[in-house]
N, C-alpha and C. Protein backbone atom coordinates (compact mmCIF):
# COMPACT_ATOMS: atom_id res chain seq x y z
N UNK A 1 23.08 -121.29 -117.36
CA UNK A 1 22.64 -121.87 -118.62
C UNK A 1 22.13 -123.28 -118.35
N UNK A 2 20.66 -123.40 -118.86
CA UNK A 2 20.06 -124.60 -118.98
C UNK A 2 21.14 -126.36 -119.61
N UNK A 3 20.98 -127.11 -119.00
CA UNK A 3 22.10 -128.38 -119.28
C UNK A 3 21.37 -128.70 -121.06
N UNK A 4 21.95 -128.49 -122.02
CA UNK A 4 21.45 -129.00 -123.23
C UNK A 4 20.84 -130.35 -123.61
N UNK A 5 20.18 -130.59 -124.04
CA UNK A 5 19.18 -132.07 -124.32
C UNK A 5 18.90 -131.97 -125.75
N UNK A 6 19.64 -131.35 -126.95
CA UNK A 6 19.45 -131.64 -127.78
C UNK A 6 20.99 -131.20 -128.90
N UNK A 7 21.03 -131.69 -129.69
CA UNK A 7 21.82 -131.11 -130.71
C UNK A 7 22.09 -129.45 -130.63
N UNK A 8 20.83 -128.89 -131.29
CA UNK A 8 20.69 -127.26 -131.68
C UNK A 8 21.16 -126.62 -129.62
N UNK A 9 20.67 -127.19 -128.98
CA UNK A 9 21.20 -126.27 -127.62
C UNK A 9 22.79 -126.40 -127.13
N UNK A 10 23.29 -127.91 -127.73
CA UNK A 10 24.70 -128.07 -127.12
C UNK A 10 25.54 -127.02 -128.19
N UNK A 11 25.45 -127.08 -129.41
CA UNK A 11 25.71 -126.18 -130.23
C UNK A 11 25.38 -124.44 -129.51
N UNK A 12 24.78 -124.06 -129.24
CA UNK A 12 24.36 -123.07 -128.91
C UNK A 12 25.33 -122.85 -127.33
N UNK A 13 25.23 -123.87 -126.74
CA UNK A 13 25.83 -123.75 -125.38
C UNK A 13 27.42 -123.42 -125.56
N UNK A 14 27.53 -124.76 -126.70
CA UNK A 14 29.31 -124.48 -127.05
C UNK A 14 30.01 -123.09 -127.14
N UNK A 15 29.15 -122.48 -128.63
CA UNK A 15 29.02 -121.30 -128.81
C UNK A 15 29.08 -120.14 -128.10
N UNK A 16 28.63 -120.12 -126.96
CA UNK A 16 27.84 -119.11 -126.51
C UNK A 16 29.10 -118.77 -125.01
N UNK A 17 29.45 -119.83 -124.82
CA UNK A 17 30.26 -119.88 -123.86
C UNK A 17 31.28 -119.86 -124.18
N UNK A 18 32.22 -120.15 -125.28
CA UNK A 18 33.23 -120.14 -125.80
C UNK A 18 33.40 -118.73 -125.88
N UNK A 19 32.27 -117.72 -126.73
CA UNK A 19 32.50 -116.72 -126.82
C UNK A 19 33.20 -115.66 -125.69
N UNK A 20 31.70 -115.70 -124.69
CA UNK A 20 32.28 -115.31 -123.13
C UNK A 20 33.56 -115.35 -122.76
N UNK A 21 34.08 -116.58 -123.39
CA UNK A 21 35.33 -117.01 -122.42
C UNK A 21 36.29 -116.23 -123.41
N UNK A 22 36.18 -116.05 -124.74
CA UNK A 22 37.42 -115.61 -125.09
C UNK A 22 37.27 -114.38 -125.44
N UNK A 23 36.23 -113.57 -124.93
CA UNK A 23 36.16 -112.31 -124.48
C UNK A 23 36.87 -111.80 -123.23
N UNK A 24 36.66 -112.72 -122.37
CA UNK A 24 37.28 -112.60 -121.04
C UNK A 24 38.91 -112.82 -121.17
N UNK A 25 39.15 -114.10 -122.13
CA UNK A 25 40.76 -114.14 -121.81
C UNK A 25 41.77 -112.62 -122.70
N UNK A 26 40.67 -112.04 -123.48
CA UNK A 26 41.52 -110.98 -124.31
C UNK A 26 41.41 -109.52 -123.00
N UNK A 27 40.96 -109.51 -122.11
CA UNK A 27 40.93 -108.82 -121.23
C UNK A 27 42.35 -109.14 -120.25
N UNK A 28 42.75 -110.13 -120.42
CA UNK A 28 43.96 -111.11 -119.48
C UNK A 28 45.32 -109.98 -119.53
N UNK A 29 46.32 -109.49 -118.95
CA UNK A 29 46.80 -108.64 -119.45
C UNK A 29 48.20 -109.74 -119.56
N UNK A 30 49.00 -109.92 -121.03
CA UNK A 30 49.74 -110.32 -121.16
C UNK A 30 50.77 -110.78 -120.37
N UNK A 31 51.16 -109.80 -119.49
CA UNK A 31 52.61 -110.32 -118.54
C UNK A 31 51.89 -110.61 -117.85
N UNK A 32 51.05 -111.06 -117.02
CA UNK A 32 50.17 -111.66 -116.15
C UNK A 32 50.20 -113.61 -116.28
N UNK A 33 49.75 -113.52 -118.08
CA UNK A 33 49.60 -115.17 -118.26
C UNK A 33 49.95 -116.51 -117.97
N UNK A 34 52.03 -116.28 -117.33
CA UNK A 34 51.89 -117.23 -116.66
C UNK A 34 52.01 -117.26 -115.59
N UNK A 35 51.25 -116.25 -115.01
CA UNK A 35 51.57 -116.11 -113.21
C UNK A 35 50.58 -117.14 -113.09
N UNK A 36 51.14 -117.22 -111.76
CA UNK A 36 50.09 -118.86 -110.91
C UNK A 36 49.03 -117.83 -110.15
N UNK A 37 48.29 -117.29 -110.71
CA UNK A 37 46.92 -116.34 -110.11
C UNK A 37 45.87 -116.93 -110.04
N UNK A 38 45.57 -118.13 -110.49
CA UNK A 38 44.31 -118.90 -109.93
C UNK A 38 44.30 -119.31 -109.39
N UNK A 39 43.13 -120.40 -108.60
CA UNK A 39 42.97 -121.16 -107.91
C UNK A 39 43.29 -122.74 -108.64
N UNK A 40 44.29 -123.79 -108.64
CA UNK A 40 44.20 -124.79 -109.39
C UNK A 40 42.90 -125.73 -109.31
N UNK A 41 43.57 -126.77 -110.10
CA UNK A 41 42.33 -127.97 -110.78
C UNK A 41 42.64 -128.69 -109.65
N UNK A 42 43.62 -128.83 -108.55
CA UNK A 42 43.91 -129.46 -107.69
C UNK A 42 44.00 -128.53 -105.84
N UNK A 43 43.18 -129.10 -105.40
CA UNK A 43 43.34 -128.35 -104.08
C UNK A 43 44.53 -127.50 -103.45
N UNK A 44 44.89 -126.12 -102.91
CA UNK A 44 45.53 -126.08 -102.19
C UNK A 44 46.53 -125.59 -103.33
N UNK A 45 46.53 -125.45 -105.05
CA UNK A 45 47.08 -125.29 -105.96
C UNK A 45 47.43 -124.15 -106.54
N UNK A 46 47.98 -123.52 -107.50
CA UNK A 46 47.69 -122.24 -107.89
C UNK A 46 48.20 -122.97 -109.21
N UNK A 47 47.64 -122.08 -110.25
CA UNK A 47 48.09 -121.91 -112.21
C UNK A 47 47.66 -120.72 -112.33
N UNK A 48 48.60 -120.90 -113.50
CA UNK A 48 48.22 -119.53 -114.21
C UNK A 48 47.09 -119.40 -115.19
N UNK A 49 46.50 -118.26 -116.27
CA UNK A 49 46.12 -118.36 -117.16
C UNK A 49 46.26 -119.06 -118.06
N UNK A 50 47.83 -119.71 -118.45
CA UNK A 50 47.88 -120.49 -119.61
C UNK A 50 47.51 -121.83 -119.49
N UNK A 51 47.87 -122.13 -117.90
CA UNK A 51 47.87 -123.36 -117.31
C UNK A 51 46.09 -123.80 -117.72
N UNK A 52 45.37 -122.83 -117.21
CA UNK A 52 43.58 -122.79 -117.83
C UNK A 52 43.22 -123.13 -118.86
N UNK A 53 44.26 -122.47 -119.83
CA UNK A 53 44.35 -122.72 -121.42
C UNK A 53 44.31 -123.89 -121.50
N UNK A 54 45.66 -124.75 -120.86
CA UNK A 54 46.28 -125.77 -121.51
C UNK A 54 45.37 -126.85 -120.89
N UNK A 55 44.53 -126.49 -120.05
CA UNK A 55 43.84 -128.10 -119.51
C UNK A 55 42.12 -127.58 -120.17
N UNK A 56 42.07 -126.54 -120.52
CA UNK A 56 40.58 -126.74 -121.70
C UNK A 56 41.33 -127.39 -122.51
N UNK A 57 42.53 -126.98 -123.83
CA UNK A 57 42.52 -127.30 -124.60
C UNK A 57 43.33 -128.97 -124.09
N UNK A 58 43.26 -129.38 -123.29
CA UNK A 58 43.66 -131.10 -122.96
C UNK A 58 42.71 -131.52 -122.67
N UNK A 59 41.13 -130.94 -122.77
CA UNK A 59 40.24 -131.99 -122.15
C UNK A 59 39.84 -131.60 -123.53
N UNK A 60 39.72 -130.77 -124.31
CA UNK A 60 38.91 -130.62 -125.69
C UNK A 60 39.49 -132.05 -127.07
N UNK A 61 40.42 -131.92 -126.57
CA UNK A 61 41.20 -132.72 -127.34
C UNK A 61 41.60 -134.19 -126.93
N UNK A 62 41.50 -134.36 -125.60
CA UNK A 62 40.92 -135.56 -125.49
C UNK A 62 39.49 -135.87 -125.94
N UNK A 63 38.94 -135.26 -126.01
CA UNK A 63 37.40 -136.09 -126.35
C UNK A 63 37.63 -136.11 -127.72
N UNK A 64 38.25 -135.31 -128.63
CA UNK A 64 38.31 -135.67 -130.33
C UNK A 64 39.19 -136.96 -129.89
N UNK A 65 39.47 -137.03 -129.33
CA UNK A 65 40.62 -138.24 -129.31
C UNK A 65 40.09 -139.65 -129.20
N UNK A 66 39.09 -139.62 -128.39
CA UNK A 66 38.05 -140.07 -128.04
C UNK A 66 37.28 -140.76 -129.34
N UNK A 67 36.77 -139.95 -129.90
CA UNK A 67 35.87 -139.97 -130.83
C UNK A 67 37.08 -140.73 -132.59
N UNK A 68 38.17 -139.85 -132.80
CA UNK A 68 38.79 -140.66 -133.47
C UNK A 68 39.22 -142.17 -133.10
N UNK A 69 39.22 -142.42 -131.62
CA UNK A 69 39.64 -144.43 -131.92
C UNK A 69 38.60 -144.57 -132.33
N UNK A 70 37.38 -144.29 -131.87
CA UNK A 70 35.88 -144.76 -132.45
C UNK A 70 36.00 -144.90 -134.31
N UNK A 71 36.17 -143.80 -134.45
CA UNK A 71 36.30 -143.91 -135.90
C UNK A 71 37.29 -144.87 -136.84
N UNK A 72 38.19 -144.93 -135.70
CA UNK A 72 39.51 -146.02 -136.08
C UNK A 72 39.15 -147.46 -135.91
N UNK A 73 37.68 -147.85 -135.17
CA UNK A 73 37.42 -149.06 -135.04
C UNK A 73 37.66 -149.44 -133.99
N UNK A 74 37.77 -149.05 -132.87
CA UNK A 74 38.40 -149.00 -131.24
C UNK A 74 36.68 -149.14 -131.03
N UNK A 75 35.99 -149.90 -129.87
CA UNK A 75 34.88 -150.50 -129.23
C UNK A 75 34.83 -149.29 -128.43
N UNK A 76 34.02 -148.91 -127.61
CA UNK A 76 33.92 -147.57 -126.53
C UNK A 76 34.55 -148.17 -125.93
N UNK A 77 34.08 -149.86 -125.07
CA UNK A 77 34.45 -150.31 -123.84
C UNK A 77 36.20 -150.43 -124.16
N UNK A 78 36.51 -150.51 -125.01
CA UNK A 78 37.95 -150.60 -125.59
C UNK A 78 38.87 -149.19 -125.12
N UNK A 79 38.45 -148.38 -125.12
CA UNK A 79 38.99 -146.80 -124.82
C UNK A 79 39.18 -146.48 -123.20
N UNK A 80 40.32 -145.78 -123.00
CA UNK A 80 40.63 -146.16 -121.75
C UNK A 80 40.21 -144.53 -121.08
N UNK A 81 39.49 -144.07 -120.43
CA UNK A 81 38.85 -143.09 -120.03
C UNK A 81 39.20 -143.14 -118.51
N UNK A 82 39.68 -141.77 -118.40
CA UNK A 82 38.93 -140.11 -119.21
C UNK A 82 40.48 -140.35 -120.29
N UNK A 83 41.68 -140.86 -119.41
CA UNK A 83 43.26 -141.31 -120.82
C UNK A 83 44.18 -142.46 -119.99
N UNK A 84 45.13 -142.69 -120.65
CA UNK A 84 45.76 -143.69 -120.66
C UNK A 84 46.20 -143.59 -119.50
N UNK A 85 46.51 -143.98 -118.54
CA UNK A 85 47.20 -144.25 -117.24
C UNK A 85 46.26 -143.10 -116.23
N UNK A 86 44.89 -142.56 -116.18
CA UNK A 86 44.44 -142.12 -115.59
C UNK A 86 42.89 -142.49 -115.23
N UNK A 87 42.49 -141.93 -113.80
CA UNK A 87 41.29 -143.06 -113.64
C UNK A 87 40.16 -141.19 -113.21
N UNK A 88 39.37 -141.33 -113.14
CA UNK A 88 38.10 -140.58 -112.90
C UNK A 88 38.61 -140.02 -111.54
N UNK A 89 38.76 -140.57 -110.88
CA UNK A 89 39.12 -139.91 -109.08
C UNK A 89 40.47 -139.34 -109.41
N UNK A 90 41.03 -139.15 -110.16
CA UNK A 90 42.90 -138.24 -109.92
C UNK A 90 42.68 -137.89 -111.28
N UNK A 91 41.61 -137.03 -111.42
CA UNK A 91 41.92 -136.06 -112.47
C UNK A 91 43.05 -134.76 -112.15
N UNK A 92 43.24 -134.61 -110.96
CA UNK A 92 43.94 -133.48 -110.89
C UNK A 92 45.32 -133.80 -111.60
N UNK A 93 45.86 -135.20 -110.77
CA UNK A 93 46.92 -135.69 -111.98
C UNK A 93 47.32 -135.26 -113.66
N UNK A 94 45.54 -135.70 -114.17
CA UNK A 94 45.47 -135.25 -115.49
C UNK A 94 45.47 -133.64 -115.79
N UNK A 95 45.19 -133.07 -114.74
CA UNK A 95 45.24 -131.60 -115.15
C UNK A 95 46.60 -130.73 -114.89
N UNK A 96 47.61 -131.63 -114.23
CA UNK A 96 48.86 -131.28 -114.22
C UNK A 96 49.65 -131.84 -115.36
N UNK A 97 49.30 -132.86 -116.01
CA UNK A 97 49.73 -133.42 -116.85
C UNK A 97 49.63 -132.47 -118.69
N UNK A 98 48.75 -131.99 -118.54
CA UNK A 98 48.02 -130.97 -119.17
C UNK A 98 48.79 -129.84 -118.93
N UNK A 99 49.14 -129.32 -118.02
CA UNK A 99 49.82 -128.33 -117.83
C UNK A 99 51.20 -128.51 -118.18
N UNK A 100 51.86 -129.71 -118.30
CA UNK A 100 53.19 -129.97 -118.70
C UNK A 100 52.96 -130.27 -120.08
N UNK A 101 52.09 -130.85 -120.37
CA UNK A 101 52.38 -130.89 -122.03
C UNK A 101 51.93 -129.49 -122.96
N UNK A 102 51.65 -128.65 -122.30
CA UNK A 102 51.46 -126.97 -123.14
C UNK A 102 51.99 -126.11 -122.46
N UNK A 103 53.05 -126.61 -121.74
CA UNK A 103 54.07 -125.77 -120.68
C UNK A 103 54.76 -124.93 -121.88
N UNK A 104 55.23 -125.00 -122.85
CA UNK A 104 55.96 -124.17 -123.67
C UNK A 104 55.29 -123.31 -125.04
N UNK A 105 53.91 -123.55 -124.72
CA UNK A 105 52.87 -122.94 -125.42
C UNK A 105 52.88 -121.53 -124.82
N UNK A 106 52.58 -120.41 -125.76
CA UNK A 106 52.06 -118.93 -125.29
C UNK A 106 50.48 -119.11 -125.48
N UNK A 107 50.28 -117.89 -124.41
CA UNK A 107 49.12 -117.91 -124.18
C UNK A 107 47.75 -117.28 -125.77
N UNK A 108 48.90 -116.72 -127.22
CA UNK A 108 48.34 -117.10 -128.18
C UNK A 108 48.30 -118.13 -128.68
N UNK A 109 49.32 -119.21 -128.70
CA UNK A 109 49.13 -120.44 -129.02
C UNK A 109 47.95 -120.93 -128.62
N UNK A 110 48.05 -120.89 -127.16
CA UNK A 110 47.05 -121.67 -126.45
C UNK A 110 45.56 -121.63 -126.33
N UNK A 111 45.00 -120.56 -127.20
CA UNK A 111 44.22 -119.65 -127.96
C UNK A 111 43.88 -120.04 -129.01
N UNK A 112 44.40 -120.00 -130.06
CA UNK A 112 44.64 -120.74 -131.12
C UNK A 112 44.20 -122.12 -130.93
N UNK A 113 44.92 -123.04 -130.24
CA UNK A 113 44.88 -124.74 -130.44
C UNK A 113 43.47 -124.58 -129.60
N UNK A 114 42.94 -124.20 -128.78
CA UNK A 114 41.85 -124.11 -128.31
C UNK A 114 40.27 -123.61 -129.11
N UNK A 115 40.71 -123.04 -129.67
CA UNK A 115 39.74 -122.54 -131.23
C UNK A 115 39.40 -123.96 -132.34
N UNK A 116 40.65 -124.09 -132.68
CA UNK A 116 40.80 -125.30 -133.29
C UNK A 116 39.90 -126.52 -132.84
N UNK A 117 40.69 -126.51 -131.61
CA UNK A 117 39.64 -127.86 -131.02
C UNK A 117 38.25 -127.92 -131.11
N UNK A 118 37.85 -126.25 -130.22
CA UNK A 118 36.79 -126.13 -130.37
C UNK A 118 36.13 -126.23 -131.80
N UNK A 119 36.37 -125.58 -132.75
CA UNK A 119 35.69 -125.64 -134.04
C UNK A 119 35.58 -127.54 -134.61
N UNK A 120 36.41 -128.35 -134.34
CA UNK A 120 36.46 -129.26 -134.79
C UNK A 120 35.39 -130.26 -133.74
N UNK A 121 34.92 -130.23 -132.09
CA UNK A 121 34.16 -130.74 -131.77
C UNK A 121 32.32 -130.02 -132.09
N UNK A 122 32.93 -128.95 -132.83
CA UNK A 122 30.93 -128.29 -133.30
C UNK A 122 31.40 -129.10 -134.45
N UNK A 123 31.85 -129.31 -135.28
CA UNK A 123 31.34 -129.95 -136.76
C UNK A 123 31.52 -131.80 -136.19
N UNK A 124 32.34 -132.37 -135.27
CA UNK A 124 31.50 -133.34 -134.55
C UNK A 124 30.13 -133.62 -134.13
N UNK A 125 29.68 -132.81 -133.41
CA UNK A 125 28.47 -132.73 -132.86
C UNK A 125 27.72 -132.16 -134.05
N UNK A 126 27.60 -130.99 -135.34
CA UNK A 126 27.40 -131.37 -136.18
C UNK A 126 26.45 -132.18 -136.80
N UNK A 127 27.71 -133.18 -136.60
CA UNK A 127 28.06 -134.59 -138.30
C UNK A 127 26.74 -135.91 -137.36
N UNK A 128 26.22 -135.20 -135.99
CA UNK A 128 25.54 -136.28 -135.26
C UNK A 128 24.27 -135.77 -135.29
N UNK A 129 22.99 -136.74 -135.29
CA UNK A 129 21.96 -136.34 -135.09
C UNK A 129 21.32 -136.27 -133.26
N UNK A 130 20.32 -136.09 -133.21
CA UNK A 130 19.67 -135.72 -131.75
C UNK A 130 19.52 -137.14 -130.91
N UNK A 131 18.99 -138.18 -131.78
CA UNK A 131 19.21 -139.36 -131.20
C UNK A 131 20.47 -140.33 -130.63
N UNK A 132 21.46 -139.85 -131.59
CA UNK A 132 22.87 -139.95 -131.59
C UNK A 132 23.24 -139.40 -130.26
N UNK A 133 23.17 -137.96 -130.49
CA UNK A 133 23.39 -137.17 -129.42
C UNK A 133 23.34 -137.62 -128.47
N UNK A 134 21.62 -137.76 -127.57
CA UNK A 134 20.53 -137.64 -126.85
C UNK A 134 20.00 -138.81 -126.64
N UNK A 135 20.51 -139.74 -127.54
CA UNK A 135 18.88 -140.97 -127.41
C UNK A 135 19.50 -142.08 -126.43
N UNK A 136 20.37 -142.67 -126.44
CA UNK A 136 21.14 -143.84 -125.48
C UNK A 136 22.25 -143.59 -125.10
N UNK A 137 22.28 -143.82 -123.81
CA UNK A 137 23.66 -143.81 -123.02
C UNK A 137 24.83 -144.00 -124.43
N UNK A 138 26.23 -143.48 -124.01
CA UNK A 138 27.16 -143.39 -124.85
C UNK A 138 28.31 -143.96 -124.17
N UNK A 139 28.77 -143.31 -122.85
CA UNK A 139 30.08 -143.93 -121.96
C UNK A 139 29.15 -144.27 -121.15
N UNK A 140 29.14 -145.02 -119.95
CA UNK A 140 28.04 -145.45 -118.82
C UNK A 140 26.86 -144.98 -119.23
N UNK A 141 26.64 -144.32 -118.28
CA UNK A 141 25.34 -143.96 -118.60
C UNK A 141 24.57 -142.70 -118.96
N UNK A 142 26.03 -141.96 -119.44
CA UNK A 142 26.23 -140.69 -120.19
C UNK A 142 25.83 -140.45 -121.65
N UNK A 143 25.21 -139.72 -121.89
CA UNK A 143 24.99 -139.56 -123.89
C UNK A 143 26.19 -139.15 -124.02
N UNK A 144 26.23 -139.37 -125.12
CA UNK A 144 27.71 -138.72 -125.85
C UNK A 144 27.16 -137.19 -126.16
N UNK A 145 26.25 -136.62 -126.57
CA UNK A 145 26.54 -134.83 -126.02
C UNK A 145 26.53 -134.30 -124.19
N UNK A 146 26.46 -135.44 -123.30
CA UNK A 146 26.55 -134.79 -122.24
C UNK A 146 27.75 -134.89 -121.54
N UNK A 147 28.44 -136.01 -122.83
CA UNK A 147 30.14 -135.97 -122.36
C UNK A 147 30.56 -135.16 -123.14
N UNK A 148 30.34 -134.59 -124.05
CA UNK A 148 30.90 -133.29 -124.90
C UNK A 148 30.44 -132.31 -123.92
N UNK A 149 29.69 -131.84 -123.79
CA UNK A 149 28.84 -130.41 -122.77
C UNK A 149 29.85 -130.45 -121.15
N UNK A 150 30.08 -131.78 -120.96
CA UNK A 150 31.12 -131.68 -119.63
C UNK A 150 32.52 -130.85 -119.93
N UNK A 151 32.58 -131.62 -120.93
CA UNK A 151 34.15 -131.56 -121.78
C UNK A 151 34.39 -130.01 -122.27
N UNK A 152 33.22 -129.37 -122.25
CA UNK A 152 33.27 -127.93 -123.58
C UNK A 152 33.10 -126.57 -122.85
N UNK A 153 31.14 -126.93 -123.01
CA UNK A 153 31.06 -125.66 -122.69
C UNK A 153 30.68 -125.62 -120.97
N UNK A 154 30.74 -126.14 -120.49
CA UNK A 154 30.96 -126.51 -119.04
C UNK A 154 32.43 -126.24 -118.38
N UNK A 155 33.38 -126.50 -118.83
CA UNK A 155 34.97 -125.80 -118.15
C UNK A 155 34.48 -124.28 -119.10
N UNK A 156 34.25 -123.78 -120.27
CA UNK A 156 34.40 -122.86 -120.45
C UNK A 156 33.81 -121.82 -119.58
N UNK A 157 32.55 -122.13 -119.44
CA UNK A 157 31.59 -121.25 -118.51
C UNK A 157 32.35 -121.33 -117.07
N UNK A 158 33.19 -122.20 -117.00
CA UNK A 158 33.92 -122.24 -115.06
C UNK A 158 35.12 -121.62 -115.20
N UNK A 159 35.51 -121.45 -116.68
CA UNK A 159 37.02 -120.93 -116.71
C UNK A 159 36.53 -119.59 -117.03
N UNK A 160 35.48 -118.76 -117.57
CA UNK A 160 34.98 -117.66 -117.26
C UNK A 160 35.07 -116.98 -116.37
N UNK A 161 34.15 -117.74 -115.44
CA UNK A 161 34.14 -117.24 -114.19
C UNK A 161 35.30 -117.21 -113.26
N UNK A 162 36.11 -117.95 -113.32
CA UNK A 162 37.49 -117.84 -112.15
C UNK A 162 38.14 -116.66 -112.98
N UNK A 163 38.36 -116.32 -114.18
CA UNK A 163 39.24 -115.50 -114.91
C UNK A 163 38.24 -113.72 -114.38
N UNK A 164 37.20 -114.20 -114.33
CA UNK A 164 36.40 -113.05 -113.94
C UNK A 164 36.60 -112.36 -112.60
N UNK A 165 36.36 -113.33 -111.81
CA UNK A 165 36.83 -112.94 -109.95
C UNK A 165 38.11 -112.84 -110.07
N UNK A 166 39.16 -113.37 -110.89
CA UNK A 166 40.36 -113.19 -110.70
C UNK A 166 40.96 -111.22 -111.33
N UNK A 167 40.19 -111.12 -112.04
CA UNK A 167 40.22 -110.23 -112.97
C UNK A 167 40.16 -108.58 -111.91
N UNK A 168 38.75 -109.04 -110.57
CA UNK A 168 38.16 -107.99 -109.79
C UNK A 168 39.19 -107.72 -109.04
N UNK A 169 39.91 -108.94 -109.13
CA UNK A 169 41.39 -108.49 -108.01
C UNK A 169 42.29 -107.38 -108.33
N UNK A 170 42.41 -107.40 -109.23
CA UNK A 170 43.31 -106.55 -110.09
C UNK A 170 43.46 -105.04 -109.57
């Protein structure tokens, strides 16, 4: 899938990939979900399905998170990115961290809060126009839909695919 450059395609991308993906996770066979059958977010790692869950729905929800200090009156440069005690190079950190805070989530929960999120960053993106979107850098030198499109439908389309090869094993 083409990288989106406008409103109507990140919408479409969100969409489109979200779907895929939760086509694929209803294929997941229940007692399976929290086996450590993937490959982790961290080298040399293994998670499970839910663990997948729980770090889409921790990066989905960081970026509303994101977007609410904004709304709260918080400066961008003010916001501590990608979160609080974490830096760009040890995301894996953050993706274990993620995994402990939806450690007691089922893999419908995790389904659920992931829907949620998702539905609430399309009426974000939404509530924004193309220039908004698209027109000037937003974090560095990122638009703010190409930090949503990292954040969205970009792990979805990668969490597809590992759930997919993982799936052929079977």
């Amino acid at each position: 899938m083409a990288i989106p450059n406008s409103k109507q395609e990140l919408l479409e991308a969100m969409t489109t990939t979200y779907a895929k993906l939760a086509q694929e996770l209803a294929r997941v066979p229940p007692a399976l979900a929290r086996e450590p059958v993937l490959e982790g977010q961290v080298k040399g790692t293994r998670m499970s399905v839910c663990d997948l869950l729980a770090y889409l729905v921790g990066w989905n929800e960081l970026v509303l998170h994101w977007h609410a200090q904004l709304r709260d009156g918080k400066r961008i440069e003010d916001i501590a990115f990608p979160a609080e005690g974490f830096t760009w190079n040890a995301l894996g950190k953050l993706a274990q961290r993620f995994y402990a805070d939806y450690a007691e989530l089922s893999m419908a929960d995790l389904q659920q809060r992931l829907a949620l999120a998702k539905d609430q960053l399309l009426a974000l993106v939404d509530a924004h126009d193309d220039a908004q979107l698209y027109g000037r850098p937003w974090y560095t030198h990122y638009t703010m839909g190409r930090m949503i499109q990292f954040n969205t439908a970009s792990p979805y389309a990668n969490a597809r695919l590992r759930l997919r090869a993982w799936r052929k094993t079977l």
